[in-house]
Protein backbone atom coordinates (compact mmCIF):
# COMPACT_ATOMS: atom_id res chain seq x y z
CA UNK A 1 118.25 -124.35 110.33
CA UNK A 2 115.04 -125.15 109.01
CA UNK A 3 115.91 -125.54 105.39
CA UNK A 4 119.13 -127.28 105.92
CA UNK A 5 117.36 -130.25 107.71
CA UNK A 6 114.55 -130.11 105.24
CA UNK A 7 117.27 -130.65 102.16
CA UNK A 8 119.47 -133.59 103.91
CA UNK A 9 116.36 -135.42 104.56
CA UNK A 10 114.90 -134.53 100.88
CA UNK A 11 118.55 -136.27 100.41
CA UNK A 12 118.11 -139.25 102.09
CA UNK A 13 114.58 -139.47 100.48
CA UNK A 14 115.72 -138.80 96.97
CA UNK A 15 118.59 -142.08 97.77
CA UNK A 16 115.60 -144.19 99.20
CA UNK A 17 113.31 -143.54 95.92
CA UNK A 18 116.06 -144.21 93.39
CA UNK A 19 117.38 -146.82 94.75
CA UNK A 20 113.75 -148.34 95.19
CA UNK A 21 112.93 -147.60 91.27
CA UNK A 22 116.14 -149.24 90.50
CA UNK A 23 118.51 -146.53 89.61
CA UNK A 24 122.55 -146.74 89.73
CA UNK A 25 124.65 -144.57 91.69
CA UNK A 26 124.28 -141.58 89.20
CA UNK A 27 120.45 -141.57 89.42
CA UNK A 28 120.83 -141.84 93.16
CA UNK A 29 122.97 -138.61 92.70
CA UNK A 30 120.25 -136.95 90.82
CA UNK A 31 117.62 -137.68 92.80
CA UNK A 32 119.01 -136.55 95.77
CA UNK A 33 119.92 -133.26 94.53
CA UNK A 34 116.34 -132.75 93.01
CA UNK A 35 114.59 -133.62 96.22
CA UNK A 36 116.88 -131.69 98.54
CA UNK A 37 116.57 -128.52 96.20
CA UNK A 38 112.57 -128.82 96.08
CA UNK A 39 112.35 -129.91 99.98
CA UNK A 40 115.00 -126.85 101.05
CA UNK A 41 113.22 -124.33 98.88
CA UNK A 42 109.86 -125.50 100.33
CA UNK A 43 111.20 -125.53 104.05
CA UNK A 44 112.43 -121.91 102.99
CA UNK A 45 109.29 -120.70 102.26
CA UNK A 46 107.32 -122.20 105.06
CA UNK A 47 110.26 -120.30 107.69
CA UNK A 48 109.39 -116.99 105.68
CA UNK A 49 105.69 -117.66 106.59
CA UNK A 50 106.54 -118.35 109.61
CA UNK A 51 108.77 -115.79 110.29
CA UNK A 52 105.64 -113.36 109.12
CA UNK A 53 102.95 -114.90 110.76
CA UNK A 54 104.84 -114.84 114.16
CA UNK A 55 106.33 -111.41 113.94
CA UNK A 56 102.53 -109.60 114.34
C-alpha cells in the first residue's frame, strides 16, 4: 500500500516539476514515470525495513 501511494504522488510531483521547468505533455509523461519509479522503489525499501525492524 505503501509503495503504491509513494509512486502516484512521485506522479503528481514529476507533473508539478515539468510543468514548472516548462516541459510539454511528453516531458510531463517522462517525468512522472521517473519520479514514481524512484519514489515507489524507495517507499519499497523503507516497508522492507520496516517490515524487519518491526518483526523482532
Amino acid at each position: 500500500m505503501l509503495t503504491i501511494i509513494a509512486a502516484v504522488l512521485g506522479a503528481l510531483r514529476g507533473i508539478v516539476r515539468a510543468r514548472k521547468l516548462g516541459g510539454n505533455r511528453l516531458d510531463m509523461i517522462q517525468y512522472a514515470c521517473g519520479h514514481a519509479i524512484a519514489f515507489g522503489l524507495l517507499a519499497t525499501l523503507v516497508g522492507i525495513i520496516l517490515a524487519r525492524f518491526l518483526s523482532l
